[in-house]
PDB file of N, CA and C in Angstrom:
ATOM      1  N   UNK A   1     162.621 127.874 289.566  1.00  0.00           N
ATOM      2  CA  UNK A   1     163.185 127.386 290.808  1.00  0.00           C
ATOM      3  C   UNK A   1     164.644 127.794 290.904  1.00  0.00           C
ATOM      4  N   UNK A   2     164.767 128.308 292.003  1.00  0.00           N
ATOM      5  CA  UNK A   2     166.374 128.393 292.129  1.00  0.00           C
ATOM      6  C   UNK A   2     166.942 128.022 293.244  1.00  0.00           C
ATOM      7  N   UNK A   3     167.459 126.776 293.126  1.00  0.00           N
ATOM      8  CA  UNK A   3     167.723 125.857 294.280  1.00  0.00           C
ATOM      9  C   UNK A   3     168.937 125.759 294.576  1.00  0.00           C
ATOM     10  N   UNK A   4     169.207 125.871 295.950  1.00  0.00           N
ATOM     11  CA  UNK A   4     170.833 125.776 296.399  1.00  0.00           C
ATOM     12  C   UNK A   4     170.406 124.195 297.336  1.00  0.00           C
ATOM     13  N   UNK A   5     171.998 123.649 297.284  1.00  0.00           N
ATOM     14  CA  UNK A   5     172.079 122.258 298.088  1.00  0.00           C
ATOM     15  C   UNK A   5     173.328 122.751 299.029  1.00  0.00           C
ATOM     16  N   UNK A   6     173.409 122.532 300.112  1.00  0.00           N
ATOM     17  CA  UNK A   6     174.201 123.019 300.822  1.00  0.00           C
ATOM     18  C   UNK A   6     174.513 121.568 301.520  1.00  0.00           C
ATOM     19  N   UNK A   7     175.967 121.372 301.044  1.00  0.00           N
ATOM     20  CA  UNK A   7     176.027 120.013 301.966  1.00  0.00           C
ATOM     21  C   UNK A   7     177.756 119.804 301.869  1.00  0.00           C
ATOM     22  N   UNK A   8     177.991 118.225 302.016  1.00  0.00           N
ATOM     23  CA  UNK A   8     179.457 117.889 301.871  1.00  0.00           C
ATOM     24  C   UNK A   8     179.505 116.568 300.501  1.00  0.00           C
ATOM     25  N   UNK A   9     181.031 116.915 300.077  1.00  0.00           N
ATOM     26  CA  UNK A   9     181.091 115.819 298.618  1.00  0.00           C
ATOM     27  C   UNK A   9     180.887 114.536 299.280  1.00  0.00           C
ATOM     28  N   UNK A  10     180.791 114.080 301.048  1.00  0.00           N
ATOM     29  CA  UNK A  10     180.955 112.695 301.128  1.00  0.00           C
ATOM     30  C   UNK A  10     179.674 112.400 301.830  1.00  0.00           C
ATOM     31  N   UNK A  11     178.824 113.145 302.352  1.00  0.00           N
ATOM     32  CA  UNK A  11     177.384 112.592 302.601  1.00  0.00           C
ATOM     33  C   UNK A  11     176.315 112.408 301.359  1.00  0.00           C
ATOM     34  N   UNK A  12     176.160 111.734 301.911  1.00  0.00           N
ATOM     35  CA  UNK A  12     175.256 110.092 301.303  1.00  0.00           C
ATOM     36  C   UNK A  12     174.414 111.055 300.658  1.00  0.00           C
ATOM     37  N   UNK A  13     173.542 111.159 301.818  1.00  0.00           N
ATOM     38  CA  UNK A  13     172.619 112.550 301.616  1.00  0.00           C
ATOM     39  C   UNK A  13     172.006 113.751 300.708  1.00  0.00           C
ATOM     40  N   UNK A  14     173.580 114.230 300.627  1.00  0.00           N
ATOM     41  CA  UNK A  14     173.870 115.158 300.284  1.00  0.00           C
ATOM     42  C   UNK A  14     173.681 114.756 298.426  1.00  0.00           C
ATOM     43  N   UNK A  15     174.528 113.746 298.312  1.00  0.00           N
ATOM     44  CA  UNK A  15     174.879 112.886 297.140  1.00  0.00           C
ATOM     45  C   UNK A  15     173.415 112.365 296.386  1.00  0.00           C
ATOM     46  N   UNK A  16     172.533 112.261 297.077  1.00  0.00           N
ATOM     47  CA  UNK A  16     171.321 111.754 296.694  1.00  0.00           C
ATOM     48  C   UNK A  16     170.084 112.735 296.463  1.00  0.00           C
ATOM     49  N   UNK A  17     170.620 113.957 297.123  1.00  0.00           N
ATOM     50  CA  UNK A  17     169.808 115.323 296.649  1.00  0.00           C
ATOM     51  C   UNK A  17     170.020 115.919 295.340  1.00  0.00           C
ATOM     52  N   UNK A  18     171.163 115.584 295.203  1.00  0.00           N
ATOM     53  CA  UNK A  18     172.075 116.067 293.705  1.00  0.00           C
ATOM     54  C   UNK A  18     171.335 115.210 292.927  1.00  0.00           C
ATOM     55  N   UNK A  19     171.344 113.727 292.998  1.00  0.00           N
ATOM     56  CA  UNK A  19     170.787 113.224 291.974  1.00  0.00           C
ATOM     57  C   UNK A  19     169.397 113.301 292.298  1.00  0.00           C
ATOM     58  N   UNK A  20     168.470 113.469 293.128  1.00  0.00           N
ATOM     59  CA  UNK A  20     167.100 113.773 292.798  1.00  0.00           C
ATOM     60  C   UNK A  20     166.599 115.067 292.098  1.00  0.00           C
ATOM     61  N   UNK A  21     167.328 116.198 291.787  1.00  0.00           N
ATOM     62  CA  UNK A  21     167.403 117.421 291.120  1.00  0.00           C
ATOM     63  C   UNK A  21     167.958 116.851 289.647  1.00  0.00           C
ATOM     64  N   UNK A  22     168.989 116.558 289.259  1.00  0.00           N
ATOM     65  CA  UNK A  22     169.582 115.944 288.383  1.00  0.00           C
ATOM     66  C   UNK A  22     168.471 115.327 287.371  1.00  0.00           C
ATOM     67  N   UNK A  23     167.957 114.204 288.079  1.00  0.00           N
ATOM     68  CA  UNK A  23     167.193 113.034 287.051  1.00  0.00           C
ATOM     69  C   UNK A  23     165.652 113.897 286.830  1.00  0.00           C
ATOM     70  N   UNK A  24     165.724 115.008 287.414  1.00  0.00           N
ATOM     71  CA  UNK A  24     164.514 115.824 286.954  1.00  0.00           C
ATOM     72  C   UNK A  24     164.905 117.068 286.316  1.00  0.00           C
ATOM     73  N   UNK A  25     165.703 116.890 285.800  1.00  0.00           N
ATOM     74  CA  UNK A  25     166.791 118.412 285.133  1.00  0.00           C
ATOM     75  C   UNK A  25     166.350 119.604 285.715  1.00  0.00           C
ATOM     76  N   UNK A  26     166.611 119.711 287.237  1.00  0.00           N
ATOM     77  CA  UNK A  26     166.700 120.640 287.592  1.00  0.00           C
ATOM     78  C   UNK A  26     167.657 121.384 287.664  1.00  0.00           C
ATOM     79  N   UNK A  27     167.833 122.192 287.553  1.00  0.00           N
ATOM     80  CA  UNK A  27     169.277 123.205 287.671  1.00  0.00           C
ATOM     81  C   UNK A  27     169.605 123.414 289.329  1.00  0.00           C
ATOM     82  N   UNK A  28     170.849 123.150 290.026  1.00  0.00           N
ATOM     83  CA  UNK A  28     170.966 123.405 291.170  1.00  0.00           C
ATOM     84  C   UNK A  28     172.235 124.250 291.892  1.00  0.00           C
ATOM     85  N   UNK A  29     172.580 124.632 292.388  1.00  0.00           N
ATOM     86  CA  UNK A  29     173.783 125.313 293.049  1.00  0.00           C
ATOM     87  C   UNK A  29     174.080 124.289 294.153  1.00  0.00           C
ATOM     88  N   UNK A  30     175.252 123.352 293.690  1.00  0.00           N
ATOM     89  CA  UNK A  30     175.954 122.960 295.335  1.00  0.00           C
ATOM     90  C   UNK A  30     177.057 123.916 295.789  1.00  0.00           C
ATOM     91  N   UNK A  31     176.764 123.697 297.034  1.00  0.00           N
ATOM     92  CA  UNK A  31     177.224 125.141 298.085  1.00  0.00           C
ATOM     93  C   UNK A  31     178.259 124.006 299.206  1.00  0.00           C
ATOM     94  N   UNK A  32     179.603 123.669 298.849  1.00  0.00           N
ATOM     95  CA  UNK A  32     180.829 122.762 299.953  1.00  0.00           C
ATOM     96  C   UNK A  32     180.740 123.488 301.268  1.00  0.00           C
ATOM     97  N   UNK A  33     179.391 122.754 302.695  1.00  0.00           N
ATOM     98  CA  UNK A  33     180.069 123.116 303.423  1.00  0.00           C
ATOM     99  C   UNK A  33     181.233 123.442 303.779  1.00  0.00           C
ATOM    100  N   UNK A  34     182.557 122.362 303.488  1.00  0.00           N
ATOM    101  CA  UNK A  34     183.693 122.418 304.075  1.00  0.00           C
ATOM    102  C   UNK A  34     184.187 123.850 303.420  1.00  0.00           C
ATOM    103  N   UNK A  35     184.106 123.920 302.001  1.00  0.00           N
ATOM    104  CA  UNK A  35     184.957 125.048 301.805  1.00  0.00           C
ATOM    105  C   UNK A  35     183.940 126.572 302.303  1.00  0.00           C
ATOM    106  N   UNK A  36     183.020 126.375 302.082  1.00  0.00           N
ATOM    107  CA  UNK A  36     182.293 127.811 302.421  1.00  0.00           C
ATOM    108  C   UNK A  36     181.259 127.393 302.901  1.00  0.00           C
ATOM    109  N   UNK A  37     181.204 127.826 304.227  1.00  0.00           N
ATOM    110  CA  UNK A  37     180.043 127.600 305.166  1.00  0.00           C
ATOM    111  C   UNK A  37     178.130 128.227 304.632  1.00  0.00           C
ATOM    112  N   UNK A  38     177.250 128.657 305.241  1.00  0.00           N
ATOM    113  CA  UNK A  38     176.138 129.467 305.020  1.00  0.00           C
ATOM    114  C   UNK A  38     176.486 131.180 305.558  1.00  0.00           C
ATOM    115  N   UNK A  39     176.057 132.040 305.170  1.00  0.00           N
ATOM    116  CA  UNK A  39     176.271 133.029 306.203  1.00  0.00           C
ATOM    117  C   UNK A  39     174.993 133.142 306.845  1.00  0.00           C
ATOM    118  N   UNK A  40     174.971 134.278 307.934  1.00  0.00           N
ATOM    119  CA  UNK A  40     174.377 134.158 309.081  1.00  0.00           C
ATOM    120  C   UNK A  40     172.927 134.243 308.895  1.00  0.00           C
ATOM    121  N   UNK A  41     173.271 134.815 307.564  1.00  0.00           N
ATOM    122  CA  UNK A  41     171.243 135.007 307.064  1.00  0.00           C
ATOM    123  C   UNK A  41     170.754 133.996 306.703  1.00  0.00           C
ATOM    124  N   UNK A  42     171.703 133.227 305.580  1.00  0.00           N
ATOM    125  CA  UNK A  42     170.835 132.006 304.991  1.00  0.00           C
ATOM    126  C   UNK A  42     171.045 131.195 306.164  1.00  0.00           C
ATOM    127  N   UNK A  43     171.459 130.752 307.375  1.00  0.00           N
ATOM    128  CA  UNK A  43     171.673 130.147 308.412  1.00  0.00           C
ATOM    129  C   UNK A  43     170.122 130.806 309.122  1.00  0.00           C
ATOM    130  N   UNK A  44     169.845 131.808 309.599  1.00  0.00           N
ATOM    131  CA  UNK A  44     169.043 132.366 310.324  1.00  0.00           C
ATOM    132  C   UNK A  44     167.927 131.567 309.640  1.00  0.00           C
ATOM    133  N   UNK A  45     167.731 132.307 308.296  1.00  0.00           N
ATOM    134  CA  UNK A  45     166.095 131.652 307.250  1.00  0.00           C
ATOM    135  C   UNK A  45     165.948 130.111 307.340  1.00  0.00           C
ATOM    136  N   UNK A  46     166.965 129.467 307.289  1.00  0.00           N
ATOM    137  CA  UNK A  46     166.594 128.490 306.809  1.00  0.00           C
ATOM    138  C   UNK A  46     166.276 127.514 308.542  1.00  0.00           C
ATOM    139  N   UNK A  47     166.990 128.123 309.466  1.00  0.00           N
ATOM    140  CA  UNK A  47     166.874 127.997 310.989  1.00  0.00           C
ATOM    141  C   UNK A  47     165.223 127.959 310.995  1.00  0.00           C
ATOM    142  N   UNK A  48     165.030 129.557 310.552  1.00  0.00           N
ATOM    143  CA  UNK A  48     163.249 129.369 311.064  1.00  0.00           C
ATOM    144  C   UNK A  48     162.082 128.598 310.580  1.00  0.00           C
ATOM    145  N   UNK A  49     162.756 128.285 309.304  1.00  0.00           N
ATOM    146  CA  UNK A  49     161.925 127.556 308.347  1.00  0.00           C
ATOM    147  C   UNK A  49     161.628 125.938 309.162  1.00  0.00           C
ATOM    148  N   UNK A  50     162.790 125.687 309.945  1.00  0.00           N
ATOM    149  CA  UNK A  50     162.343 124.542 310.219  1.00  0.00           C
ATOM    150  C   UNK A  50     162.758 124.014 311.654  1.00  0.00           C
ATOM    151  N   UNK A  51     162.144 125.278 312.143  1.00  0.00           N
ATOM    152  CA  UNK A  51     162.017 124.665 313.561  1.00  0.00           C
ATOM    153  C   UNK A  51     163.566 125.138 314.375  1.00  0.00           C
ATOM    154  N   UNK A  52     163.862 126.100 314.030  1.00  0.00           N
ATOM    155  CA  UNK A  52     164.911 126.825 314.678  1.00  0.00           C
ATOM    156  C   UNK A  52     166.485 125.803 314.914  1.00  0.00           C
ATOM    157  N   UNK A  53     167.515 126.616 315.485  1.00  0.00           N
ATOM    158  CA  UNK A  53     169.039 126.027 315.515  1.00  0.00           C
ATOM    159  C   UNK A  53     168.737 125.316 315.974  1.00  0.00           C
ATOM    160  N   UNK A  54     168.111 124.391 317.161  1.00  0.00           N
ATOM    161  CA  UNK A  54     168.300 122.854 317.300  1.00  0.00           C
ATOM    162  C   UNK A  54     168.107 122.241 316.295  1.00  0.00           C
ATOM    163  N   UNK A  55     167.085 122.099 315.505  1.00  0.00           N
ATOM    164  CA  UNK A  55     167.079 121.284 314.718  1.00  0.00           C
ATOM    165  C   UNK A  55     167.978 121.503 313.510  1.00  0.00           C
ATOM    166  N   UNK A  56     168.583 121.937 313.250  1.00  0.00           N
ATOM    167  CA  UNK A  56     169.977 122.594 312.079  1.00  0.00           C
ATOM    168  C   UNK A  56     171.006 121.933 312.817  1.00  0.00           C
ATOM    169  N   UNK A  57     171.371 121.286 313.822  1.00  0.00           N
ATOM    170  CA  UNK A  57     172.446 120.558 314.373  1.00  0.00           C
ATOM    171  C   UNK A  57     172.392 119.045 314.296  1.00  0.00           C
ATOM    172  N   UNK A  58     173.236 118.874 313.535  1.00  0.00           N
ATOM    173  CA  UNK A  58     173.236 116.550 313.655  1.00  0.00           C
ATOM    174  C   UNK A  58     173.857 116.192 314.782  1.00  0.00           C
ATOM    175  N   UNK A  59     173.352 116.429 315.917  1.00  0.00           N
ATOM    176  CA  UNK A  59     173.726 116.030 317.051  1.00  0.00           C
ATOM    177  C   UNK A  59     174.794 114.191 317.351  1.00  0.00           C
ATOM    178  N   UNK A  60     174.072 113.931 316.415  1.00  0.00           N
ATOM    179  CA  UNK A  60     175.324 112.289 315.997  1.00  0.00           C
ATOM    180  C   UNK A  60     176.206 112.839 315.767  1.00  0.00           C
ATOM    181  N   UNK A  61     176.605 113.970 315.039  1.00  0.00           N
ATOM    182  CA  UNK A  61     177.900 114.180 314.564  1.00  0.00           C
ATOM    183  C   UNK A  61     178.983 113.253 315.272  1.00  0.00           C
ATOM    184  N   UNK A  62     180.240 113.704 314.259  1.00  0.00           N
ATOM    185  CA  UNK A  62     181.576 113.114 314.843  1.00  0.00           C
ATOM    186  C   UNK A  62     182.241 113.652 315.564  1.00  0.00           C
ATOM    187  N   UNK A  63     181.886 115.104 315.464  1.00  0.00           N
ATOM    188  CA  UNK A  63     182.613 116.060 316.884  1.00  0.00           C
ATOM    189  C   UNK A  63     181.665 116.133 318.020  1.00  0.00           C
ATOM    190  N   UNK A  64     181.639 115.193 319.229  1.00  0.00           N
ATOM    191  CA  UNK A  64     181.108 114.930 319.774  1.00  0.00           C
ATOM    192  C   UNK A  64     181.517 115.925 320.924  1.00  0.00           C
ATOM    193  N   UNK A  65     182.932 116.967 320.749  1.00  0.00           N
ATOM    194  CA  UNK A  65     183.148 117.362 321.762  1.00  0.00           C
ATOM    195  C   UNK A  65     182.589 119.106 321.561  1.00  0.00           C
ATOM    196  N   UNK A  66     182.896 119.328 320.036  1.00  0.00           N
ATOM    197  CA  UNK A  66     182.286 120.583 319.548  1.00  0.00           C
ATOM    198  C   UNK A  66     181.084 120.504 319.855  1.00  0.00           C
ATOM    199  N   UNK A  67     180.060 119.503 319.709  1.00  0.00           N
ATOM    200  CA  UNK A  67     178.347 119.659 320.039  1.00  0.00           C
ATOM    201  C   UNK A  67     178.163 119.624 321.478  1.00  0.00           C
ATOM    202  N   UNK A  68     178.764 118.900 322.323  1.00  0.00           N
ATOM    203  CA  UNK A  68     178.980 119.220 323.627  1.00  0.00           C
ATOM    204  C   UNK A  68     179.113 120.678 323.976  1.00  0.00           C
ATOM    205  N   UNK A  69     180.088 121.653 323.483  1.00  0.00           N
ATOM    206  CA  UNK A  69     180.127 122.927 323.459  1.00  0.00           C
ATOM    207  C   UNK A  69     179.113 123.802 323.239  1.00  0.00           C
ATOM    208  N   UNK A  70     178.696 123.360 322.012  1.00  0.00           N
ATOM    209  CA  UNK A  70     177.719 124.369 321.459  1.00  0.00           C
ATOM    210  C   UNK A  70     176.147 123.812 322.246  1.00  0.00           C
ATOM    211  N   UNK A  71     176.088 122.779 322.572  1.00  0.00           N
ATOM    212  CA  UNK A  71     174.815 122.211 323.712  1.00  0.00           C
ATOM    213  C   UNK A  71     175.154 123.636 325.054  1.00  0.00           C
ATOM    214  N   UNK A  72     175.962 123.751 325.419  1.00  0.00           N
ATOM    215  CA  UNK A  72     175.935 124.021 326.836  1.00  0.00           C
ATOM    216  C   UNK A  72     176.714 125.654 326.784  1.00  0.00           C
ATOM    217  N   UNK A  73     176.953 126.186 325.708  1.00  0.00           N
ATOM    218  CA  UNK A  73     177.040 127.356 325.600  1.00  0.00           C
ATOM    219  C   UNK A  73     176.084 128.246 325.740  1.00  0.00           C
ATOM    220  N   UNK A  74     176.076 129.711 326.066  1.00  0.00           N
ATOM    221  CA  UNK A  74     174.910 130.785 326.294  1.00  0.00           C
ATOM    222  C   UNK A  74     174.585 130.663 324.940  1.00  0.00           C
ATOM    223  N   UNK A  75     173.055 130.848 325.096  1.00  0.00           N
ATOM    224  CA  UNK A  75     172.300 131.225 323.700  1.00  0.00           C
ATOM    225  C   UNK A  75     172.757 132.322 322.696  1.00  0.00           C
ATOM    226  N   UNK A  76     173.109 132.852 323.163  1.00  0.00           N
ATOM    227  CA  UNK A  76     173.500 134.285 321.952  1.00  0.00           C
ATOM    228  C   UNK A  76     174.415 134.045 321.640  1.00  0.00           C
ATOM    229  N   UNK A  77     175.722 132.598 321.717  1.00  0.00           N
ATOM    230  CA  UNK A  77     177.326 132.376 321.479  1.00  0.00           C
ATOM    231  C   UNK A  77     176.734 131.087 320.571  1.00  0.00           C
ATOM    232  N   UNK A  78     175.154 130.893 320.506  1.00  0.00           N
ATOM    233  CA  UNK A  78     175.552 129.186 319.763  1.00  0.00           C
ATOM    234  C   UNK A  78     175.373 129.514 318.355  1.00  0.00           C
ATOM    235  N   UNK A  79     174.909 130.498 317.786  1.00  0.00           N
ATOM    236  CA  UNK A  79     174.657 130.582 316.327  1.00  0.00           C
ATOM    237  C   UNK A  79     176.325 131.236 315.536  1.00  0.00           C
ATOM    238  N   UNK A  80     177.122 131.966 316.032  1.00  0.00           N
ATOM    239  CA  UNK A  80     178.524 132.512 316.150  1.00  0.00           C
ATOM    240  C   UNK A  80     179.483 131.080 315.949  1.00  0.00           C
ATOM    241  N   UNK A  81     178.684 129.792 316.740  1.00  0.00           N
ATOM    242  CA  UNK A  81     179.759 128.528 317.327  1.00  0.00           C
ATOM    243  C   UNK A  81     179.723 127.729 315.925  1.00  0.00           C
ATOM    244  N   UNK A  82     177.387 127.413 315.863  1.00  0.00           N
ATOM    245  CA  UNK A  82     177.465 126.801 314.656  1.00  0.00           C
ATOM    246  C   UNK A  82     178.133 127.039 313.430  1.00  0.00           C
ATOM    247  N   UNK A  83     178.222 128.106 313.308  1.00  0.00           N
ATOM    248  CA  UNK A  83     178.909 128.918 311.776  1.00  0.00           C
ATOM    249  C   UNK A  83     180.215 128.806 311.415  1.00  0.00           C
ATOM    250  N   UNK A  84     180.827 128.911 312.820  1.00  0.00           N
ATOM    251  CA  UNK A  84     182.092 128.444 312.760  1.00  0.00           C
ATOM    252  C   UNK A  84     182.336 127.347 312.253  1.00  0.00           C
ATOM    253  N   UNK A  85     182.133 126.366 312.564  1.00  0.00           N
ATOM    254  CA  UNK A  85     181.582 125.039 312.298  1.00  0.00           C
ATOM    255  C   UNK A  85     180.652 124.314 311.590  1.00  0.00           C
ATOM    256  N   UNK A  86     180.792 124.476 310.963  1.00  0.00           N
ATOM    257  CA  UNK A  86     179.780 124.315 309.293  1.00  0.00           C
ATOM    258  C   UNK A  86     179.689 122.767 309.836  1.00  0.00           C
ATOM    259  N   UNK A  87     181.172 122.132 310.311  1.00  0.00           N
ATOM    260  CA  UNK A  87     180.653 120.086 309.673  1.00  0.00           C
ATOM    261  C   UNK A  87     179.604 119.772 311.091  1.00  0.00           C
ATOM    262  N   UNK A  88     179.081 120.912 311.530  1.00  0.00           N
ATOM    263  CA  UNK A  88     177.819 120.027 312.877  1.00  0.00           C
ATOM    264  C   UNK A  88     176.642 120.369 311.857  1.00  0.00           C
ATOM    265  N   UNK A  89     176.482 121.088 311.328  1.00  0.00           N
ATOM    266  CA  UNK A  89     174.836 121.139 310.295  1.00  0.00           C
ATOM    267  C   UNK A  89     174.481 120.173 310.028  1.00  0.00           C
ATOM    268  N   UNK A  90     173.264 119.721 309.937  1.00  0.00           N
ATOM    269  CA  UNK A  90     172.453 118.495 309.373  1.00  0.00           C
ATOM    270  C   UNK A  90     172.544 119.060 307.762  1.00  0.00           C
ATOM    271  N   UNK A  91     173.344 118.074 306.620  1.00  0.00           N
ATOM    272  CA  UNK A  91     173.298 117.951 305.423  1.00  0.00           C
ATOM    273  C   UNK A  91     172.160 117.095 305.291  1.00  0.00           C
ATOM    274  N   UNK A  92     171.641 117.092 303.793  1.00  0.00           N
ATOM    275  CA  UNK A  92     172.034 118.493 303.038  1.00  0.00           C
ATOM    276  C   UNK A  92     170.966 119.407 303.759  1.00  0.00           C
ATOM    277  N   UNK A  93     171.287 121.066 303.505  1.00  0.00           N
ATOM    278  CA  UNK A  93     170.295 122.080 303.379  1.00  0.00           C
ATOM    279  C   UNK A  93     169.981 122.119 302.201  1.00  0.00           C
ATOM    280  N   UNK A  94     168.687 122.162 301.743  1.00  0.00           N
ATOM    281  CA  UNK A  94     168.214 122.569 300.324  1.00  0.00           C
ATOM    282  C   UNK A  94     167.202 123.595 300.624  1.00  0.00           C
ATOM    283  N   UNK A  95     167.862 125.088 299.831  1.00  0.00           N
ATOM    284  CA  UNK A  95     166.807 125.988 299.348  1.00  0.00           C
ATOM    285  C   UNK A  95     166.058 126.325 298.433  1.00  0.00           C
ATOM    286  N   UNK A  96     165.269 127.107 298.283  1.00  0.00           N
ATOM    287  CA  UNK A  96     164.321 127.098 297.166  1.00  0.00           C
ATOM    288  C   UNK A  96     163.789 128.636 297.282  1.00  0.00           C
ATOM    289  N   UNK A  97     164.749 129.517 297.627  1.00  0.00           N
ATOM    290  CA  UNK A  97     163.895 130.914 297.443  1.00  0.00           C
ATOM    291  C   UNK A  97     164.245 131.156 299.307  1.00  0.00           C
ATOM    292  N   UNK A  98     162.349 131.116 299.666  1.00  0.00           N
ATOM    293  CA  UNK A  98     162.241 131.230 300.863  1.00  0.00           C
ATOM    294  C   UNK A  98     161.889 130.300 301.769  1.00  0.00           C
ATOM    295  N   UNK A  99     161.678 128.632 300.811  1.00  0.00           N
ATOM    296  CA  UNK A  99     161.398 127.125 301.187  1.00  0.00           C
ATOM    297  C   UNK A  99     162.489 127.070 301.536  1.00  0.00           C
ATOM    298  N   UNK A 100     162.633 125.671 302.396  1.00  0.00           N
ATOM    299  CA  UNK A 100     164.441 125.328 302.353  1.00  0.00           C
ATOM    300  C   UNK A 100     163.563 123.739 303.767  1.00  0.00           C
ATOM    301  N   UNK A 101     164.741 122.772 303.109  1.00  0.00           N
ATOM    302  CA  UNK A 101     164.377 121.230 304.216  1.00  0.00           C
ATOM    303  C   UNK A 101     165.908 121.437 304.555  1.00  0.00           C
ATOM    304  N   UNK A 102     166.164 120.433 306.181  1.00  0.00           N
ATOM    305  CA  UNK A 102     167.129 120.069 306.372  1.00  0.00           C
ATOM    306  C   UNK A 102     166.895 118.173 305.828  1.00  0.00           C
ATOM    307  N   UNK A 103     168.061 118.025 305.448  1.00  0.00           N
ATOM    308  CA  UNK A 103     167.923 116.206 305.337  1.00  0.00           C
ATOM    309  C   UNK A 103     167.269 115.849 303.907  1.00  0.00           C
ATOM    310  N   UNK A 104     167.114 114.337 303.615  1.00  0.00           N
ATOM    311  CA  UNK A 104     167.159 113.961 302.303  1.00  0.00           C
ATOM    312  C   UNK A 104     165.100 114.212 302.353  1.00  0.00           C
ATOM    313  N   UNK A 105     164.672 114.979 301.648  1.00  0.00           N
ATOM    314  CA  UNK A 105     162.828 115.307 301.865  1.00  0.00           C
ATOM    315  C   UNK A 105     162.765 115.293 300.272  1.00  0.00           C
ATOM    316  N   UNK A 106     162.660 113.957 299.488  1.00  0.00           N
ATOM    317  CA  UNK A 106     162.394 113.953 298.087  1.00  0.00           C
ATOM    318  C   UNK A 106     160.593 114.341 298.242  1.00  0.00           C
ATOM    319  N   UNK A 107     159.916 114.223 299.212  1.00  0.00           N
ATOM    320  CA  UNK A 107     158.650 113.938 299.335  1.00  0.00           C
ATOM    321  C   UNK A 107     158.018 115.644 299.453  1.00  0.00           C
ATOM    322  N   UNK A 108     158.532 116.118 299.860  1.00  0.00           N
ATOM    323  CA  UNK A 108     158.744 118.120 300.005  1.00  0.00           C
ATOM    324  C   UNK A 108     159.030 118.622 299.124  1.00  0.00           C
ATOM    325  N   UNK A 109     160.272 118.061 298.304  1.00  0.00           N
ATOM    326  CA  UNK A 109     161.017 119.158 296.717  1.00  0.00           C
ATOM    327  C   UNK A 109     159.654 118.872 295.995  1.00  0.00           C
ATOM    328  N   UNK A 110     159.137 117.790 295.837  1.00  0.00           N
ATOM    329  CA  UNK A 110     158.342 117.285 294.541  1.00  0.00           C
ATOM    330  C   UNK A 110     157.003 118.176 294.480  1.00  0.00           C
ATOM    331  N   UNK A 111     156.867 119.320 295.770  1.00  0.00           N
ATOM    332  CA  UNK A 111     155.459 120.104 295.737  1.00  0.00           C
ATOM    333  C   UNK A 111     156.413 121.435 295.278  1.00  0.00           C
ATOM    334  N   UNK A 112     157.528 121.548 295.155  1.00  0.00           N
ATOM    335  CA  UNK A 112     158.237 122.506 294.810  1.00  0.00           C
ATOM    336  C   UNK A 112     157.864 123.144 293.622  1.00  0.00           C
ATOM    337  N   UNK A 113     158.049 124.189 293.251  1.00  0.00           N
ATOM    338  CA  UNK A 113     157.237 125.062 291.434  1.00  0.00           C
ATOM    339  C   UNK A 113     158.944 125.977 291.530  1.00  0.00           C
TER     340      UNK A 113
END
């Protein structure tokens, strides 16, 4: 398995993916949104895997004015907007190759090999 967690040091989330890899000694790569975003590929893959860029956006977010933007921007400017903007992603992303969940899915890793 070679698993990346793509998230932030202060979601919950994020924090609870670490330790579900952890208490099963899995080996994992955390990937600091804040300091280094996804690039456009692992953004693209992991987009299709689950239901395309809407669902890759936490629309709760706290930038309520950035998701406003990226809601009502032309389609070909919103994947350029998200990237920019790493803190609108739904944490954590967890990959697995060519698998990958958005959000805490202990119930998904566990069919993982």
């Amino acid at each position: 398995m070679n698993i990346q967690i793509f998230g932030t040091k202060k979601c919950n989330d994020t924090r609870k993916a670490e330790r579900f890899f952890k208490e099963r000694g899995i080996k994992y790569q955390f990937i600091d949104m804040k300091e280094k975003g996804m690039s456009k590929g692992e953004f693209t893959s992991v987009a299709q895997a689950n239901g395309g860029l809407e669902n890759m956006i936490n629309w709760e977010g706290k930038d309520q004015d950035m998701l406003a933007l990226i809601r009502y921007i032309a389609e070909e400017d919103k994947l350029a907007k998200v990237l920019e903007n790493p803190s609108v992603i739904r944490t954590p992303v967890v990959r697995n190759g060519k698998q990958s969940t958005i959000g805490y899915r202990p119930e998904i890793w566990k069919g993982w090999n």
